[in-house]
Protein backbone atom coordinates (compact mmCIF):
# COMPACT_ATOMS: atom_id res chain seq x y z
CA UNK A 1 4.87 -16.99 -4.64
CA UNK A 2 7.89 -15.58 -6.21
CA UNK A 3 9.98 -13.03 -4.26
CA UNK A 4 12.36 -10.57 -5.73
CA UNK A 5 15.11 -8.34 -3.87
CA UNK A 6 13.67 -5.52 -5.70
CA UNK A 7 9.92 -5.18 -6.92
CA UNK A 8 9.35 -4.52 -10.88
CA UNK A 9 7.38 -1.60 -10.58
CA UNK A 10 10.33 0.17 -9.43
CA UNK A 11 13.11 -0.78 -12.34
CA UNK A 12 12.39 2.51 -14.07
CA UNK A 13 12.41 5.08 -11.00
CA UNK A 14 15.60 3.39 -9.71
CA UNK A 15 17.31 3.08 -13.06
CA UNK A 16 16.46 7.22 -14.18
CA UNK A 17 17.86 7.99 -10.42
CA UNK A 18 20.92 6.37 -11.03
CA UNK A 19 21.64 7.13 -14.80
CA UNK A 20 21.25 11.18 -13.49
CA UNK A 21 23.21 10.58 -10.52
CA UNK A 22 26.15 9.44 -12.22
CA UNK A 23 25.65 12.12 -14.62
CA UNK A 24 25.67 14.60 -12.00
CA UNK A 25 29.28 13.00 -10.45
CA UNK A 26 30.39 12.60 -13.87
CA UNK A 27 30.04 16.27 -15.66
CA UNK A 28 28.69 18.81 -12.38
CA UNK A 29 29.34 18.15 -8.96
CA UNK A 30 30.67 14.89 -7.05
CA UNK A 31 28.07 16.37 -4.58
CA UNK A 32 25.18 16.35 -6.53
CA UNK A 33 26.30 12.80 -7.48
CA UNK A 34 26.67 11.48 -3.92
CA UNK A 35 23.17 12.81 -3.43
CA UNK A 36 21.80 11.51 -6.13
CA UNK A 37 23.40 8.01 -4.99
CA UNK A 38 21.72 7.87 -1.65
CA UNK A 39 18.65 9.01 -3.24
CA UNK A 40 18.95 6.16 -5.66
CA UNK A 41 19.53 3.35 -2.62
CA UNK A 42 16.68 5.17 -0.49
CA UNK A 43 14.40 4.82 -3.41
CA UNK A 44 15.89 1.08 -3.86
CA UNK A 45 14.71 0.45 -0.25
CA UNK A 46 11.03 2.15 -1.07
CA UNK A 47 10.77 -0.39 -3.65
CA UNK A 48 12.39 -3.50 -2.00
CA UNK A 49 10.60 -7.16 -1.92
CA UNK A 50 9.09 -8.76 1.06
CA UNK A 51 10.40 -12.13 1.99
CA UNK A 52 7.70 -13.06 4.61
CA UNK A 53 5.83 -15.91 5.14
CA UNK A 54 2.01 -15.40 4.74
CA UNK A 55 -0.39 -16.86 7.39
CA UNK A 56 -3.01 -18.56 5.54
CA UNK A 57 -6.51 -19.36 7.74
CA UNK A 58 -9.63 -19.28 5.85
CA UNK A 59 -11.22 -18.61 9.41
CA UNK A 60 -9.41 -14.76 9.69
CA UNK A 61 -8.95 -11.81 7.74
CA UNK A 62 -5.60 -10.33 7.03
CA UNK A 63 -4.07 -7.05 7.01
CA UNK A 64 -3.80 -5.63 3.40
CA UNK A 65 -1.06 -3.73 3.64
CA UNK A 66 1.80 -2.99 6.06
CA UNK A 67 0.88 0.58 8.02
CA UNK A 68 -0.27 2.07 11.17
CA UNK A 69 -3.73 2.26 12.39
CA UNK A 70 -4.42 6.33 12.96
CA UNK A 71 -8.22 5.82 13.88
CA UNK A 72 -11.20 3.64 14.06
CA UNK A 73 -14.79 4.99 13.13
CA UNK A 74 -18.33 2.98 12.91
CA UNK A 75 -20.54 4.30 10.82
CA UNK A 76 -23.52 3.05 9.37
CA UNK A 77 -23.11 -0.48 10.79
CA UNK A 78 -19.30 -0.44 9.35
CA UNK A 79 -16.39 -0.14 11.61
CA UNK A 80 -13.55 2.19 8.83
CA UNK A 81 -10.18 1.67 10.09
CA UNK A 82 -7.67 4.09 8.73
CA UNK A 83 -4.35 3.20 8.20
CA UNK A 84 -1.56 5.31 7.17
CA UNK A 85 0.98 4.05 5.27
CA UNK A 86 4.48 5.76 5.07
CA UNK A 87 7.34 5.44 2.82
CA UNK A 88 9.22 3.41 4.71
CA UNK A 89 6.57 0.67 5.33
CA UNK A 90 6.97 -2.32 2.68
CA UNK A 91 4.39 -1.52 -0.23
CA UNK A 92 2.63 -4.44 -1.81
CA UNK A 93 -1.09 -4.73 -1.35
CA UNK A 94 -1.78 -8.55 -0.58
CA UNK A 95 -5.39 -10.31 -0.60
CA UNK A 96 -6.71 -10.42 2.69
CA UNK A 97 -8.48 -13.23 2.28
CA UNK A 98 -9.51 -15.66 -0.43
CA UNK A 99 -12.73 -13.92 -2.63
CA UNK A 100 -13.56 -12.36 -6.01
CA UNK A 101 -11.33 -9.27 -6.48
CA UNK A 102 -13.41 -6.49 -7.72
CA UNK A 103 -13.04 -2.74 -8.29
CA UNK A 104 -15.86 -0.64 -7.57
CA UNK A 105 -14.47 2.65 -8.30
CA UNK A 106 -11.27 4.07 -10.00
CA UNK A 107 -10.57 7.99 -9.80
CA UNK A 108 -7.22 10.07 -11.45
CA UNK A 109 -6.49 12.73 -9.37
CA UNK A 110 -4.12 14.83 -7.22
CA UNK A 111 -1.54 13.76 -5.10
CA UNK A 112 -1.96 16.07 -2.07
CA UNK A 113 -0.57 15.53 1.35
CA UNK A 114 -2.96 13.10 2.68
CA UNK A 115 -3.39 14.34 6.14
CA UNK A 116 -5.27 17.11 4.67
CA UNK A 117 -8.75 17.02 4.21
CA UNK A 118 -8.79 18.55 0.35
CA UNK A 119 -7.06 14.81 0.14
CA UNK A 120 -10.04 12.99 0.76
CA UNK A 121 -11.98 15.22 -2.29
CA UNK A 122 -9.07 15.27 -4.52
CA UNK A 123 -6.40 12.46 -4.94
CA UNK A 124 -6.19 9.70 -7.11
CA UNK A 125 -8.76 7.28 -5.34
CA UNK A 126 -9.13 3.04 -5.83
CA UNK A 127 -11.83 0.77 -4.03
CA UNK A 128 -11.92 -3.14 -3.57
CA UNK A 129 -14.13 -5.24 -2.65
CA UNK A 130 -13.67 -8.86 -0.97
CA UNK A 131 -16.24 -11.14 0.20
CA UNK A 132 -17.32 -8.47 3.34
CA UNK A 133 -14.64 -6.09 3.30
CA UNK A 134 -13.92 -2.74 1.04
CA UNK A 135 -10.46 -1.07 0.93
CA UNK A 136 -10.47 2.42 -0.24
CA UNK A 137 -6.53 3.53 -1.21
CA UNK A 138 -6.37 7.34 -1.47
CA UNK A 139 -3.16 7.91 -2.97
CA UNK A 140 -0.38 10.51 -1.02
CA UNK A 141 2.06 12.91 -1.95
CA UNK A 142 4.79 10.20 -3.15
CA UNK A 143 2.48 7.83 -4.61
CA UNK A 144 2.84 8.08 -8.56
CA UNK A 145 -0.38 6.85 -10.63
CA UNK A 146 -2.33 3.84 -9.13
CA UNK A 147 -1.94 1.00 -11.99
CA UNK A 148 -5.35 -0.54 -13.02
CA UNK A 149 -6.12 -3.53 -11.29
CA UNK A 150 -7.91 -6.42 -12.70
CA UNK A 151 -10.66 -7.99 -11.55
CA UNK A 152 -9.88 -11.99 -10.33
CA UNK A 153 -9.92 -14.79 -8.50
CA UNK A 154 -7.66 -14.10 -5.40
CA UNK A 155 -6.17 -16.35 -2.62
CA UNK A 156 -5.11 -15.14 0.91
CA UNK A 157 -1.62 -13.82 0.54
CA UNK A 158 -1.27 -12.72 -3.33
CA UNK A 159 0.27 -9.80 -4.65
CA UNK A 160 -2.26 -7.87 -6.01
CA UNK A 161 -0.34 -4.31 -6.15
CA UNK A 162 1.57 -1.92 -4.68
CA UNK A 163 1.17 1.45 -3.11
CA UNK A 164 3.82 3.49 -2.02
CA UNK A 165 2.06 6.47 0.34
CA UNK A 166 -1.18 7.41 1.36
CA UNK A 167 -4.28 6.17 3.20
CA UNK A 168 -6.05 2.94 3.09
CA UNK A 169 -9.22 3.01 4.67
CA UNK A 170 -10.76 -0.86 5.46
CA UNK A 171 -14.12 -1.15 5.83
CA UNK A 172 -15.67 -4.25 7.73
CA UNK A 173 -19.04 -5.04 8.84
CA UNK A 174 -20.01 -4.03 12.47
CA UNK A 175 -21.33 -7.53 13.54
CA UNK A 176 -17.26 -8.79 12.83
CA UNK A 177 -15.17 -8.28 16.65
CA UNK A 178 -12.12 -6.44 15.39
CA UNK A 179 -8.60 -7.92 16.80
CA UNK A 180 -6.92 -4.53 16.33
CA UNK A 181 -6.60 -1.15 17.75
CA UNK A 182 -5.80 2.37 17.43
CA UNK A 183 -1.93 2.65 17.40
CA UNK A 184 -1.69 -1.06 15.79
CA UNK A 185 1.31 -1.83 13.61
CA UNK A 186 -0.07 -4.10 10.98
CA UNK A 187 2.01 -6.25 8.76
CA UNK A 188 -0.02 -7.40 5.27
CA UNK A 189 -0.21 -11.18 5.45
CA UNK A 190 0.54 -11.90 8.94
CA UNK A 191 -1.75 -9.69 11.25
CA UNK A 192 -5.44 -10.68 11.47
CA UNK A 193 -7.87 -7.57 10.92
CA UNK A 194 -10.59 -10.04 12.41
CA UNK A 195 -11.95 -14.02 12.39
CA UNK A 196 -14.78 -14.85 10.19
């Protein structure tokens, strides 16, 4: 797998940041332009590449995504874990294991905080399916539009997206014994959600 310094999907937002910061230094305000400037590189950062190494084991499931576990439900023979992930968490959705990509459900909307619960109803929403696992993305207050995603053929590890702030909600069958906690740091690729 490839791995850039700075992910595609962020060219454009980087490059309009910087083209208005120097505009700003240029023909208003050196402050507005320094601003603008460390605006640019914090945006730079949002968008940076990963250069990890991804543990493949057809026996476990990995994390999706890098973020923070906030709580752990079971409900109707499920276990949900929600995970929060900030902006300062690296961004790109991997496969968690290797299965048939598909996308149940797709739905525009808002991009409320997502700690409130009008989030839930209204934000742009995404589901996915693997093998025995779902992951539901509701999009946050920084995350722009979430770019269709094609169903495929996926393989532990791959890049399928990338999603900058919000919730991800993974759902896994009860019967699985979960490795992680409440509190949990995961890291997509490398920390195992559960074996199969």
């Amino acid at each position: 797998m490839k791995n850039n310094l700075i992910l595609k999907e962020g060219y454009k937002s980087i490059a309009i940041i910087f083209i208005v910061a120097i505009f700003l230094n240029l023909f208003v305000s050196d402050c507005l332009g320094t601003l603008g400037i460390l605006l640019g590189l914090f945006v730079v950062y949002i968008y940076r590449g990963s250069n990890r190494h991804i543990f493949t084991n057809t026996q476990s499931v990995l994390a999706p995504i890098d973020s923070t576990i906030t709580a752990i439900d079971k409900v109707n023979g499920k276990y949900k874990i929600y995970c929060k992930v900030g902006l300062l968490d690296n961004h790109i959705v991997r496969a968690p294991c290797n299965s048939t990509l598909k996308v149940k459900k797709h739905r525009h909307g808002l991009n409320l905080n997502v700690d409130s619960y009008k989030a839930s109803l209204y934000n742009e929403q995404i589901v996915l399916k693997f093998e025995d696992i779902k992951l539901k993305f509701i999009s946050g207050f920084f995350d722009k539009r979430v770019k269709k995603i094609q169903e495929k053929e996926v393989v532990q590890g791959d890049k399928i997206s990338i999603f900058i702030d919000g919730l991800v909600v993974i759902s896994v069958p009860q019967t699985k014994v979960l490795l992680v906690q409440i509190g949990d740091k995961l890291t997509s690729g490398q920390t195992i959600l559960f074996k199969k």
